[in-house]
N, C-alpha and C. Protein backbone atom coordinates (compact mmCIF):
# COMPACT_ATOMS: atom_id res chain seq x y z
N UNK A 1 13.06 22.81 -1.71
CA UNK A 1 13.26 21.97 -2.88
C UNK A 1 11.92 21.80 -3.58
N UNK A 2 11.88 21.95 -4.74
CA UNK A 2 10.88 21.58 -5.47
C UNK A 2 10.55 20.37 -5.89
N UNK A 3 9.54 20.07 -5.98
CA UNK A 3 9.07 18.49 -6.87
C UNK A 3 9.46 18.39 -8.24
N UNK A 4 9.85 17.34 -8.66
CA UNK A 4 10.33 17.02 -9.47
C UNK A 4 8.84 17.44 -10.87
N UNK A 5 9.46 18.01 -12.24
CA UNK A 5 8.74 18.15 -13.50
C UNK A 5 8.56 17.16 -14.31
N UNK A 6 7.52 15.85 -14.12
CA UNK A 6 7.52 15.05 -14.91
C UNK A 6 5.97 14.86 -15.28
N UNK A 7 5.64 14.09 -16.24
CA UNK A 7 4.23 13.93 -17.10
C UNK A 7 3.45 13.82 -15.83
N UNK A 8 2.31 14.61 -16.09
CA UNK A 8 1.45 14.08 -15.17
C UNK A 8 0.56 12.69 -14.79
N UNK A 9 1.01 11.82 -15.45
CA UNK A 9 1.14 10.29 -15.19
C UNK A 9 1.82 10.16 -14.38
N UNK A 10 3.24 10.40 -14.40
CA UNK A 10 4.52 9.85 -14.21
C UNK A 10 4.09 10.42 -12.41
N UNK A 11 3.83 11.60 -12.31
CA UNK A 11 3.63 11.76 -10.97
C UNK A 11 2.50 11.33 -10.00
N UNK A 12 1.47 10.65 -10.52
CA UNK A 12 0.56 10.46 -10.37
C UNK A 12 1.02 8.43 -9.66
N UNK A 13 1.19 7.85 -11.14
CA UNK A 13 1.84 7.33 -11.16
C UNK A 13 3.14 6.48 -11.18
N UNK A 14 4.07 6.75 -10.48
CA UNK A 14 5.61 6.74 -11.08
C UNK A 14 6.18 5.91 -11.09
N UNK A 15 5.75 4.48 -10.83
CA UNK A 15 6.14 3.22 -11.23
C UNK A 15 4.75 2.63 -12.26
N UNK A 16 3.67 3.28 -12.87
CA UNK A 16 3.35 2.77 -13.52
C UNK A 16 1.93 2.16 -12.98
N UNK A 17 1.04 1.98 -13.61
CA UNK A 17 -0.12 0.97 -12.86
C UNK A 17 0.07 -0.49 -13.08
N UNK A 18 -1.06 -1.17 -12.28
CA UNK A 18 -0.66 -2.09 -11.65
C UNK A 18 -0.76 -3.49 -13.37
N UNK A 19 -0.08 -4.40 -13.28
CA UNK A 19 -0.18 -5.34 -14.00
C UNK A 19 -0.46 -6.70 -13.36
N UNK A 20 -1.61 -7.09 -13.75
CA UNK A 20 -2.00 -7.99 -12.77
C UNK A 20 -2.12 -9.39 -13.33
N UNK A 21 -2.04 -10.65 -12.82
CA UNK A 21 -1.85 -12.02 -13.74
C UNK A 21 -2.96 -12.21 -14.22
N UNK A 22 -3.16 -12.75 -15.36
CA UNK A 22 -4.12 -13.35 -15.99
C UNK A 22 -4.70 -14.78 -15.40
N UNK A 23 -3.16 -15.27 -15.30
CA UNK A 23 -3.04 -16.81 -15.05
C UNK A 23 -2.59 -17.45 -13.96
N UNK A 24 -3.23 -18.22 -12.89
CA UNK A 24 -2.48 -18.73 -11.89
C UNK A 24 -0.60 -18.49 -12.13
N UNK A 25 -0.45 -18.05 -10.51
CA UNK A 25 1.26 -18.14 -10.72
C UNK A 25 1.65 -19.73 -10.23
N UNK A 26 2.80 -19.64 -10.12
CA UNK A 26 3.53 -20.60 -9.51
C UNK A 26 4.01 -20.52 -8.36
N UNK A 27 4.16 -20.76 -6.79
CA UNK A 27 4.95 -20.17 -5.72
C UNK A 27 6.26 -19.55 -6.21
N UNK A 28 6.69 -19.26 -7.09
CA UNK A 28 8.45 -19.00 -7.35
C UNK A 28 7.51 -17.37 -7.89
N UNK A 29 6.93 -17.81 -8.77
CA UNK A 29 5.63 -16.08 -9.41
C UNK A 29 5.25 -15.42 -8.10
N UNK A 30 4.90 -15.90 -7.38
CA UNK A 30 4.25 -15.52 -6.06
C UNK A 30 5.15 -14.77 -5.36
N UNK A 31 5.91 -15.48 -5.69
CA UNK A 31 7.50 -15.60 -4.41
C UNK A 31 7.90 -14.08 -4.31
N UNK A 32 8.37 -12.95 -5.51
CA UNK A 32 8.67 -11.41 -5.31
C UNK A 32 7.53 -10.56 -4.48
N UNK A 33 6.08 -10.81 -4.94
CA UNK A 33 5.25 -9.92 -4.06
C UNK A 33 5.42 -10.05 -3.18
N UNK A 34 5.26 -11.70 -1.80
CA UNK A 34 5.37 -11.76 -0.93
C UNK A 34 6.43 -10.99 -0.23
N UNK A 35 7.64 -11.07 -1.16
CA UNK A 35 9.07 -10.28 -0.75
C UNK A 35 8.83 -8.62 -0.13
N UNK A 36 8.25 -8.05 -1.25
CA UNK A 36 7.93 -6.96 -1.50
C UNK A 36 6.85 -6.46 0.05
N UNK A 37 5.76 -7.40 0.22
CA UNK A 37 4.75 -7.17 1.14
C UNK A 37 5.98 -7.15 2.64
N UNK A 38 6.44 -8.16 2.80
CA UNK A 38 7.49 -8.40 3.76
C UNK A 38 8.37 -7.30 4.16
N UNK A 39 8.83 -6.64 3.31
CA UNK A 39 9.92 -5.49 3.40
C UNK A 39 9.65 -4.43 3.17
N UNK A 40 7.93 -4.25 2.73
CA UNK A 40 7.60 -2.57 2.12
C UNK A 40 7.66 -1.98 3.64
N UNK A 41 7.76 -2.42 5.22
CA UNK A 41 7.44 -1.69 6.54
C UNK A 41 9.02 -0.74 6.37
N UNK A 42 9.82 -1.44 6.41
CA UNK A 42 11.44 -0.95 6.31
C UNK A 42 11.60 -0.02 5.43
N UNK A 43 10.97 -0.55 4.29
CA UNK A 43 11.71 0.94 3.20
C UNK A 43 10.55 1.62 3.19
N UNK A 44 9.30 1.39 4.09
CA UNK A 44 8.96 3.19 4.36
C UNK A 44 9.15 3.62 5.83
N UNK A 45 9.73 2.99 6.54
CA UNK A 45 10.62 3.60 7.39
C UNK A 45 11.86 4.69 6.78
N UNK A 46 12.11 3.89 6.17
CA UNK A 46 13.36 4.39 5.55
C UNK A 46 13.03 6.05 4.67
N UNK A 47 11.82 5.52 3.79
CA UNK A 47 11.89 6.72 2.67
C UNK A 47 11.24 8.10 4.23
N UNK A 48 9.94 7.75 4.71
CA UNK A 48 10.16 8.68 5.62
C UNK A 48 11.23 9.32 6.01
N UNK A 49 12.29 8.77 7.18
CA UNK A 49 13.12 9.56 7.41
C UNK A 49 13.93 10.04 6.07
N UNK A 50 14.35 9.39 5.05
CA UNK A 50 14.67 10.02 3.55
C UNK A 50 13.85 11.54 3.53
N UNK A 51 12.68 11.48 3.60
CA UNK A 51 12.00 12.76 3.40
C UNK A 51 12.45 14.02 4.40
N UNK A 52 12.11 13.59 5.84
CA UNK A 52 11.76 14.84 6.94
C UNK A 52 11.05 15.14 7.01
N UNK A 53 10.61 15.72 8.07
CA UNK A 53 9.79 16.20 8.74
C UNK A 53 9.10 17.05 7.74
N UNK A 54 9.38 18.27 7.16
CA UNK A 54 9.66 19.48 6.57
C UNK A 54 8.60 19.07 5.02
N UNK A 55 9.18 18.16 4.82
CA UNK A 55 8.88 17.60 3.07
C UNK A 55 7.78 16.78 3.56
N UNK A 56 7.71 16.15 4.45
CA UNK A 56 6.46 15.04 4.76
C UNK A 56 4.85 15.85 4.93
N UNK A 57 5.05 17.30 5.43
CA UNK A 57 4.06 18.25 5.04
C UNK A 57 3.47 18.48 3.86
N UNK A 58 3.94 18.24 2.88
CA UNK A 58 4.60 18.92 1.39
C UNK A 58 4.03 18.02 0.56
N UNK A 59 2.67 18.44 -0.36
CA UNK A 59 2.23 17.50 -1.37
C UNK A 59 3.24 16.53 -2.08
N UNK A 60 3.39 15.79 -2.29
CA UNK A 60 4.21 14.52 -3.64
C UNK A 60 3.80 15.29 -5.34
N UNK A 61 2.89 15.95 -5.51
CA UNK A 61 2.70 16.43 -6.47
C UNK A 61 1.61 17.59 -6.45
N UNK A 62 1.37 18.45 -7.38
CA UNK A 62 0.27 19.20 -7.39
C UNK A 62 -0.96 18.55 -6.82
N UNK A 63 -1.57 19.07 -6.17
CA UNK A 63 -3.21 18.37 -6.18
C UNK A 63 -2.75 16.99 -4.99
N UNK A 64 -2.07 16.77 -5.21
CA UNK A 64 -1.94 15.24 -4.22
C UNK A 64 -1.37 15.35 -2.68
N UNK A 65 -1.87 14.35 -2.41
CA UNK A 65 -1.44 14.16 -0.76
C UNK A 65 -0.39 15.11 0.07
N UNK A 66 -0.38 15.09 0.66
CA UNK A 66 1.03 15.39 1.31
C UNK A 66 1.54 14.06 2.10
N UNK A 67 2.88 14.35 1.88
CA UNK A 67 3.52 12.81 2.42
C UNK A 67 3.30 12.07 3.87
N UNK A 68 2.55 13.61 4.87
CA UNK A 68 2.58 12.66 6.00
C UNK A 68 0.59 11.88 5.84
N UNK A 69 -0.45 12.59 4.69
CA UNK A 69 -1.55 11.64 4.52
C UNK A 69 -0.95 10.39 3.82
N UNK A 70 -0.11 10.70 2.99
CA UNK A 70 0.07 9.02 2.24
C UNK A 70 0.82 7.80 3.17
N UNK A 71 1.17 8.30 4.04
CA UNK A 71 1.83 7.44 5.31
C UNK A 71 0.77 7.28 5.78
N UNK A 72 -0.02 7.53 6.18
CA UNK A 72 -1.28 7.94 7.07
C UNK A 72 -2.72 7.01 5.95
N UNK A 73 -2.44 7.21 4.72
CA UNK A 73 -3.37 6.37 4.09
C UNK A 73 -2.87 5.27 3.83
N UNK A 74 -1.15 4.56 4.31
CA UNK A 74 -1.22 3.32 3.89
C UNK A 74 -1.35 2.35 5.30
N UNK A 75 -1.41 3.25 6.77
CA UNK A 75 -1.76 3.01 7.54
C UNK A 75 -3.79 2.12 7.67
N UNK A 76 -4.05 3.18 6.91
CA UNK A 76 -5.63 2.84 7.18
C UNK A 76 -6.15 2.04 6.30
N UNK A 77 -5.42 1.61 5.13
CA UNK A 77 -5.54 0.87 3.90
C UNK A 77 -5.18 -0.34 4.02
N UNK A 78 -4.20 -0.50 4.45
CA UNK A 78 -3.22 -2.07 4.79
C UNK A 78 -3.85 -3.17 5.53
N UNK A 79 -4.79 -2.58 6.59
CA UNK A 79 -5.73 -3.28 7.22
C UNK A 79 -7.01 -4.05 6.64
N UNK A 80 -7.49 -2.91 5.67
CA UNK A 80 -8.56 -3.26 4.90
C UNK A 80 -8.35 -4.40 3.64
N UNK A 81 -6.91 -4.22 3.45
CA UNK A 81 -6.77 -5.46 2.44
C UNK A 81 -6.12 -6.53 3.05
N UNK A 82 -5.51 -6.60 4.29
CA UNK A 82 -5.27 -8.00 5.08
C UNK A 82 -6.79 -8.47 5.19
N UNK A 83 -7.75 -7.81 5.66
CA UNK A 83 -9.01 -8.40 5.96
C UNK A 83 -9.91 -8.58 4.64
N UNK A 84 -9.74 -8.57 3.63
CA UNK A 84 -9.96 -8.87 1.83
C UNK A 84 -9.27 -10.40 2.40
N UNK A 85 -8.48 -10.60 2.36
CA UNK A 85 -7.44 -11.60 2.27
C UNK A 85 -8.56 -12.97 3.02
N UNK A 86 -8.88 -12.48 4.29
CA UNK A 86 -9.69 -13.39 5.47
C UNK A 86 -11.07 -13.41 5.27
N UNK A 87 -11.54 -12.48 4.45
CA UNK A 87 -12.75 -12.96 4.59
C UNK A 87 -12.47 -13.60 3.06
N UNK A 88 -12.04 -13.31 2.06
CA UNK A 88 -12.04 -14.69 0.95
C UNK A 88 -11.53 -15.92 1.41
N UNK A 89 -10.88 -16.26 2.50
CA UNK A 89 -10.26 -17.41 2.97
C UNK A 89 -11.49 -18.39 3.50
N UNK A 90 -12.71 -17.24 3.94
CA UNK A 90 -13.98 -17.75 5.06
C UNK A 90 -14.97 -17.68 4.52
N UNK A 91 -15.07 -16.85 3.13
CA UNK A 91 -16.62 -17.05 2.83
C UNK A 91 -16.11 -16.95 1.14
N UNK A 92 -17.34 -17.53 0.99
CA UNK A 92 -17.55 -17.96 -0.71
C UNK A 92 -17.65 -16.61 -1.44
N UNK A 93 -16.69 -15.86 -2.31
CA UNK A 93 -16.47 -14.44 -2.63
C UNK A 93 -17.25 -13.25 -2.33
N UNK A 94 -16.75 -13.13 -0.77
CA UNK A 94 -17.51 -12.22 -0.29
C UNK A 94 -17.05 -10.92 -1.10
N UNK A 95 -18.40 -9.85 -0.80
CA UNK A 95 -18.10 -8.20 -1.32
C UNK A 95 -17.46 -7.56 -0.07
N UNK A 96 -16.46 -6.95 -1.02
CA UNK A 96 -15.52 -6.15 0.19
C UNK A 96 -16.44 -4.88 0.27
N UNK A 97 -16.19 -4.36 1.47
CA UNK A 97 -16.22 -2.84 1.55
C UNK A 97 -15.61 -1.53 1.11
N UNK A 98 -15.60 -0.87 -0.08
CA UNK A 98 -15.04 0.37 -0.13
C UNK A 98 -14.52 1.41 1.12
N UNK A 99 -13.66 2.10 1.06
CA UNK A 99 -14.03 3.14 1.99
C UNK A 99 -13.38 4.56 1.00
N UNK A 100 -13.60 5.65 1.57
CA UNK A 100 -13.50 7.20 0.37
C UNK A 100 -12.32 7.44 1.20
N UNK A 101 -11.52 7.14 0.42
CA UNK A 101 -9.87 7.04 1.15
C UNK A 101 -9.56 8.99 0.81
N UNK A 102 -10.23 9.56 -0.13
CA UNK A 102 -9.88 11.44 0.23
C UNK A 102 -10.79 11.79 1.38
N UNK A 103 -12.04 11.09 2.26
CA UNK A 103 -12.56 11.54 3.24
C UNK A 103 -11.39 11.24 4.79
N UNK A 104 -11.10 9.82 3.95
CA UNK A 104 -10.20 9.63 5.83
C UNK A 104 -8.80 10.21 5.27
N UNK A 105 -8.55 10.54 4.39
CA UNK A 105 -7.31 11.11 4.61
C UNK A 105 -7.37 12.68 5.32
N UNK A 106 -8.34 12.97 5.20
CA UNK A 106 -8.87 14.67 6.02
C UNK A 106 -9.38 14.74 6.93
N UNK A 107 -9.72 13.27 7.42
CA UNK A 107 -9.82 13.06 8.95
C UNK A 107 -8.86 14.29 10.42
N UNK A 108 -9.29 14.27 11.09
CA UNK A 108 -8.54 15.49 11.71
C UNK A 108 -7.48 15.04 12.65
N UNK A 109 -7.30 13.41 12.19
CA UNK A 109 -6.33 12.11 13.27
C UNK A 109 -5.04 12.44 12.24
N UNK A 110 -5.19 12.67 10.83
CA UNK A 110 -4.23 12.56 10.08
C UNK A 110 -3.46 13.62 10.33
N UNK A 111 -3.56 15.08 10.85
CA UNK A 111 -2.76 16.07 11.04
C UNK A 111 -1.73 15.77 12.75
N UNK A 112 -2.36 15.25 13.21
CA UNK A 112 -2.29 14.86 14.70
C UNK A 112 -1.12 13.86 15.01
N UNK A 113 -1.69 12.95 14.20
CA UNK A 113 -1.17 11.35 14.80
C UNK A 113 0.33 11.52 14.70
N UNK A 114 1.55 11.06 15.17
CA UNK A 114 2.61 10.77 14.30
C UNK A 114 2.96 9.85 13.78
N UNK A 115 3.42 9.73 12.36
CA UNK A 115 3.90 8.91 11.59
C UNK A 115 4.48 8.03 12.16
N UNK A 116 5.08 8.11 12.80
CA UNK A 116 5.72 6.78 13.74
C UNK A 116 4.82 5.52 13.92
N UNK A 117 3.55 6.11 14.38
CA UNK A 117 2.49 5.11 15.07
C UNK A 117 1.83 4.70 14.20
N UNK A 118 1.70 5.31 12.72
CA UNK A 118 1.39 4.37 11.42
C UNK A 118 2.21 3.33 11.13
N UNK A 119 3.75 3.55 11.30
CA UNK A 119 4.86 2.77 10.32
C UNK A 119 4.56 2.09 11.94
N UNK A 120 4.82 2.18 12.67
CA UNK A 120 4.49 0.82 13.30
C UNK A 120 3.38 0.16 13.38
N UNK A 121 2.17 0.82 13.02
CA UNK A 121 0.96 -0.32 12.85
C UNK A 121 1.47 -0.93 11.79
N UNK A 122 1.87 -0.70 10.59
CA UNK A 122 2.41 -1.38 9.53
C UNK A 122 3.21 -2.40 9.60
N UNK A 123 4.06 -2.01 10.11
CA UNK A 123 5.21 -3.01 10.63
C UNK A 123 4.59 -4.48 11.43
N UNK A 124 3.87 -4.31 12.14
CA UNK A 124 3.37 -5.55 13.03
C UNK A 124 2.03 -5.99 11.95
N UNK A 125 1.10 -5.33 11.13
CA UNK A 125 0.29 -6.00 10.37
C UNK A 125 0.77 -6.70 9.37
N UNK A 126 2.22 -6.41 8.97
CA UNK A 126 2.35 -7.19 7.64
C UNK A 126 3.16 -8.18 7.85
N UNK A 127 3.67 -8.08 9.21
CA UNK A 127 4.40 -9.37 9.96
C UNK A 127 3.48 -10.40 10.25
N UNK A 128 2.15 -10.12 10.48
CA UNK A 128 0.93 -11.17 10.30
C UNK A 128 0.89 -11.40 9.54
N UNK A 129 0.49 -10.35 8.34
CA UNK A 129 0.15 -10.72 6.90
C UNK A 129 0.73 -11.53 6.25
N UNK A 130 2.29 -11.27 6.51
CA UNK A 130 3.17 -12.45 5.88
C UNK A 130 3.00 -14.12 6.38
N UNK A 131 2.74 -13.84 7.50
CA UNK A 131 2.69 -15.24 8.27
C UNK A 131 1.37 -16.18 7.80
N UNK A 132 0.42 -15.32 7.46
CA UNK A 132 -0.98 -15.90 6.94
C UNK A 132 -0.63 -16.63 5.68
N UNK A 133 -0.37 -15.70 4.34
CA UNK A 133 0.37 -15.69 3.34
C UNK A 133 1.21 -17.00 3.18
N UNK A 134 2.02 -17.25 3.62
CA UNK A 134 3.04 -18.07 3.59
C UNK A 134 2.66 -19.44 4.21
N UNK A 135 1.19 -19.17 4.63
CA UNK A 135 0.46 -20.71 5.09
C UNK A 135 -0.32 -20.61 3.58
N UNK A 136 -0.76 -20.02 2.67
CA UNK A 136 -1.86 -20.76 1.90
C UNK A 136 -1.49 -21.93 1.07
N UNK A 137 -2.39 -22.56 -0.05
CA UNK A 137 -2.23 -23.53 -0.41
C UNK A 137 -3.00 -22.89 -1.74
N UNK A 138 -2.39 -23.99 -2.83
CA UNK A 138 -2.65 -23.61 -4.38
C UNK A 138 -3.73 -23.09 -4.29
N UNK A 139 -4.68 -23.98 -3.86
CA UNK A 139 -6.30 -23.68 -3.49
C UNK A 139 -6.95 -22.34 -3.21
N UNK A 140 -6.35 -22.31 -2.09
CA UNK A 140 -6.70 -20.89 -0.98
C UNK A 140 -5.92 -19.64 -2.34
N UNK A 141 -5.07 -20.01 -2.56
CA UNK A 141 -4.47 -18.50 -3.76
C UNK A 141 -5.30 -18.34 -4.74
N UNK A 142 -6.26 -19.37 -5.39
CA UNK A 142 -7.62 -18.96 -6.08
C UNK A 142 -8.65 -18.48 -5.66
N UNK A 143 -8.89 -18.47 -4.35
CA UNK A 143 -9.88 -18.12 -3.47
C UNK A 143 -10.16 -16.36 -4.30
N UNK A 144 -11.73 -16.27 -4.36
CA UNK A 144 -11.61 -14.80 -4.74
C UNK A 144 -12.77 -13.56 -3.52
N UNK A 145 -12.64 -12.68 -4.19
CA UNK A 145 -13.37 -11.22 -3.80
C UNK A 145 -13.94 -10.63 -4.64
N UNK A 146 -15.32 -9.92 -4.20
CA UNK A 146 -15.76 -9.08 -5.14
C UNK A 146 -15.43 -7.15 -4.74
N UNK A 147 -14.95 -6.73 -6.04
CA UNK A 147 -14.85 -5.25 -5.13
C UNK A 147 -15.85 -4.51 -6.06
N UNK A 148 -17.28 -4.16 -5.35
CA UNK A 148 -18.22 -3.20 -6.30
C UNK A 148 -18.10 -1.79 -6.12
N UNK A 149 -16.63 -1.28 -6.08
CA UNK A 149 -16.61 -0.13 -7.07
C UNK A 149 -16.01 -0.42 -8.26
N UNK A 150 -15.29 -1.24 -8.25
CA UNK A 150 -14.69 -1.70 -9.44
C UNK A 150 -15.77 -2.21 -10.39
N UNK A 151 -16.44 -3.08 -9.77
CA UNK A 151 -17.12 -4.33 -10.15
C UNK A 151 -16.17 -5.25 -11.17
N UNK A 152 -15.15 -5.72 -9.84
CA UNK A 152 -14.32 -6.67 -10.17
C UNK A 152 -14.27 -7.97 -9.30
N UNK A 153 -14.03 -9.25 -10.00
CA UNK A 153 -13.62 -10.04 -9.06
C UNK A 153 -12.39 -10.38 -9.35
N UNK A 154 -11.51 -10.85 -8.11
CA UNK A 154 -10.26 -10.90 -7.93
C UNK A 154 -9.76 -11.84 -7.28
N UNK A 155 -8.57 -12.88 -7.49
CA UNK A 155 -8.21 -13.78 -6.86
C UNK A 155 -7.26 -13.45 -5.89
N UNK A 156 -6.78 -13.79 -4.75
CA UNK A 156 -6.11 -13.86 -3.71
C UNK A 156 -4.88 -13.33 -4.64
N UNK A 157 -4.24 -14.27 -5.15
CA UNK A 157 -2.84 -14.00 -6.16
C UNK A 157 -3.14 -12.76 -6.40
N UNK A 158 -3.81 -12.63 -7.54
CA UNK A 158 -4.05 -10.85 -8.14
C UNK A 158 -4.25 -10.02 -7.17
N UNK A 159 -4.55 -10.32 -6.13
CA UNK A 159 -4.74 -9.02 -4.77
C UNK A 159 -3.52 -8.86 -4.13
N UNK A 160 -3.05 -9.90 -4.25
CA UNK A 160 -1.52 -10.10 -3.90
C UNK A 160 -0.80 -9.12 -4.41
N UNK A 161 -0.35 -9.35 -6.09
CA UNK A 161 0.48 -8.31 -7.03
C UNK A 161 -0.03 -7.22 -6.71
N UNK A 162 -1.52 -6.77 -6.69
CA UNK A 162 -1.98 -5.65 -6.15
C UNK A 162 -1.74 -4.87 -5.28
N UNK A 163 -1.97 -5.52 -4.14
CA UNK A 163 -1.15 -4.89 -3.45
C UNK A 163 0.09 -4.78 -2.78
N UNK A 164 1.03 -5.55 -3.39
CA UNK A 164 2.62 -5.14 -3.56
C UNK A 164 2.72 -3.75 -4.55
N UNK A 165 2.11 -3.90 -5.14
CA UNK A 165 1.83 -2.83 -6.31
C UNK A 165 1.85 -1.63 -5.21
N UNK A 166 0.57 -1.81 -4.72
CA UNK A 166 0.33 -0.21 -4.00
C UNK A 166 0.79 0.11 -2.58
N UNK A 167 1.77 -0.67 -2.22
CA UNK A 167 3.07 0.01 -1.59
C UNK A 167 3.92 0.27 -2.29
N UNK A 168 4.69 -0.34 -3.65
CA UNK A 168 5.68 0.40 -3.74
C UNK A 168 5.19 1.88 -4.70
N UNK A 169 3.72 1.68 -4.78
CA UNK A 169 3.50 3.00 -5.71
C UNK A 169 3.60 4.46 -5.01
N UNK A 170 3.01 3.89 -3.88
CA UNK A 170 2.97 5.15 -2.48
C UNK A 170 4.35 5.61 -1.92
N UNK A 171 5.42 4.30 -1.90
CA UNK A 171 6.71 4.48 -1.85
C UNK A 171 7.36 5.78 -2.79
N UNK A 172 7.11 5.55 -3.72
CA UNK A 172 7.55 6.52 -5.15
C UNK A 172 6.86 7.48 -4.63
N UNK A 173 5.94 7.71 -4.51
CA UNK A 173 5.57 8.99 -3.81
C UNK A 173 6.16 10.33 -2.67
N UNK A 174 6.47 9.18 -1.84
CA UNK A 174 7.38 9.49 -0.47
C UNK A 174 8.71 9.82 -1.21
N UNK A 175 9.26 9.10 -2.18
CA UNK A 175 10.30 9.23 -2.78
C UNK A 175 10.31 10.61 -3.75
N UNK A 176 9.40 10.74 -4.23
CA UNK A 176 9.22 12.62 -5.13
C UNK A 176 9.57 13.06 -4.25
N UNK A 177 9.36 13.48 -3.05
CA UNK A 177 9.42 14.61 -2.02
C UNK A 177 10.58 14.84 -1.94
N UNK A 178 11.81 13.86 -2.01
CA UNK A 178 13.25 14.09 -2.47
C UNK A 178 14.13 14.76 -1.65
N UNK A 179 13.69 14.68 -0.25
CA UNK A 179 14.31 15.84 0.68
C UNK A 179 15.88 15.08 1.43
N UNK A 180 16.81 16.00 1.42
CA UNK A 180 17.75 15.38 2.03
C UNK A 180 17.95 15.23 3.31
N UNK A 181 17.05 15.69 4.15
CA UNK A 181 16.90 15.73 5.64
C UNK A 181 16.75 14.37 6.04
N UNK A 182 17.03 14.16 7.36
CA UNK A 182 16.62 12.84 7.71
C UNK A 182 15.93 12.99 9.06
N UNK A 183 14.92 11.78 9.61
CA UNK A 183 14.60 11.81 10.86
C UNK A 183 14.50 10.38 11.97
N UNK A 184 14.76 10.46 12.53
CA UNK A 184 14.62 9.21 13.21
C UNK A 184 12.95 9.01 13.71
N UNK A 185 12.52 7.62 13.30
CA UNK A 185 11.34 7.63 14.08
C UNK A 185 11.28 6.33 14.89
């Protein structure tokens, strides 16, 4: 099966980049990301086996990942922004750390590992994550971060939408691959 022919945005991006608040939310504003963070472990359980084995080899687009690094990069990513989360909770806007997410995706763990043992690190980090989350207070959701590649600062909330954002963007990804096979993991 081939990948789907769409703008090279669209594949790049296929829900779009991220839109992030300007303005304090409200817990009810808050309320879908958290949803989203909560349930992105399941529906990439899900889109995995959606894919197979077969397609999970298989770039998402020209030039891009193959589906079992983007499983594999939201494994090694997910961690790094729960711990964004804790150290703005503990220190007065600390600078996060970058890392060259095309070096660890060519790591020689990423051909190796199985996907399984990502979607379950996932699964149990965002079952924390949620639990942290769902303790803050108006306060703590202003709490910010500095990220100097960006050279942005960012509030808890906006890291929030953020990264609900970049699971379901990676999702869409897993989702190009479009394979009708299924697998149990």
């Amino acid at each position: 099966m081939s990948t789907p022919t769409l703008p090279d945005d669209s594949l790049r991006f296929p829900i779009g980049r991220p839109q992030l608040p300007t303005a304090p939310l409200t817990p009810a504003g808050r309320a879908p990301y958290l949803q989203q963070l909560a349930e992105f472990p399941a529906l990439l359980k899900a889109a995995v086996e959606r894919a197979g084995p077969a397609r999970l080899e298989q770039p998402y687009r020209p030039g891009g990942w193959t589906g079992r690094q983007v499983v594999h990069h939201l494994a090694d990513t997910h961690p790094n922004l729960y711990s964004r989360f804790r150290l703005a909770l503990t220190e007065d806007n600390p600078t996060v750390r970058p890392f060259d997410e095309q070096a660890w995706a060519a790591l020689p763990d990423v051909a190796v590992t199985p996907i399984a043992a990502s979607v379950a690190l996932l699964e149990n980090l965002h079952t924390r994550w949620i639990m942290l989350l769902e303790q803050l207070s108006e306060t703590q959701w202003q709490r910010t971060f500095y990220h100097p590649r960006y050279q942005t600062t960012s509030t808890l909330e906006q890291a929030l939408v953020q990264y609900a954002w970049h699971g379901r963007h990676h999702l869409a990804h897993l989702e190009l691959l479009g394979a009708q096979n299924s697998i149990t993991i």
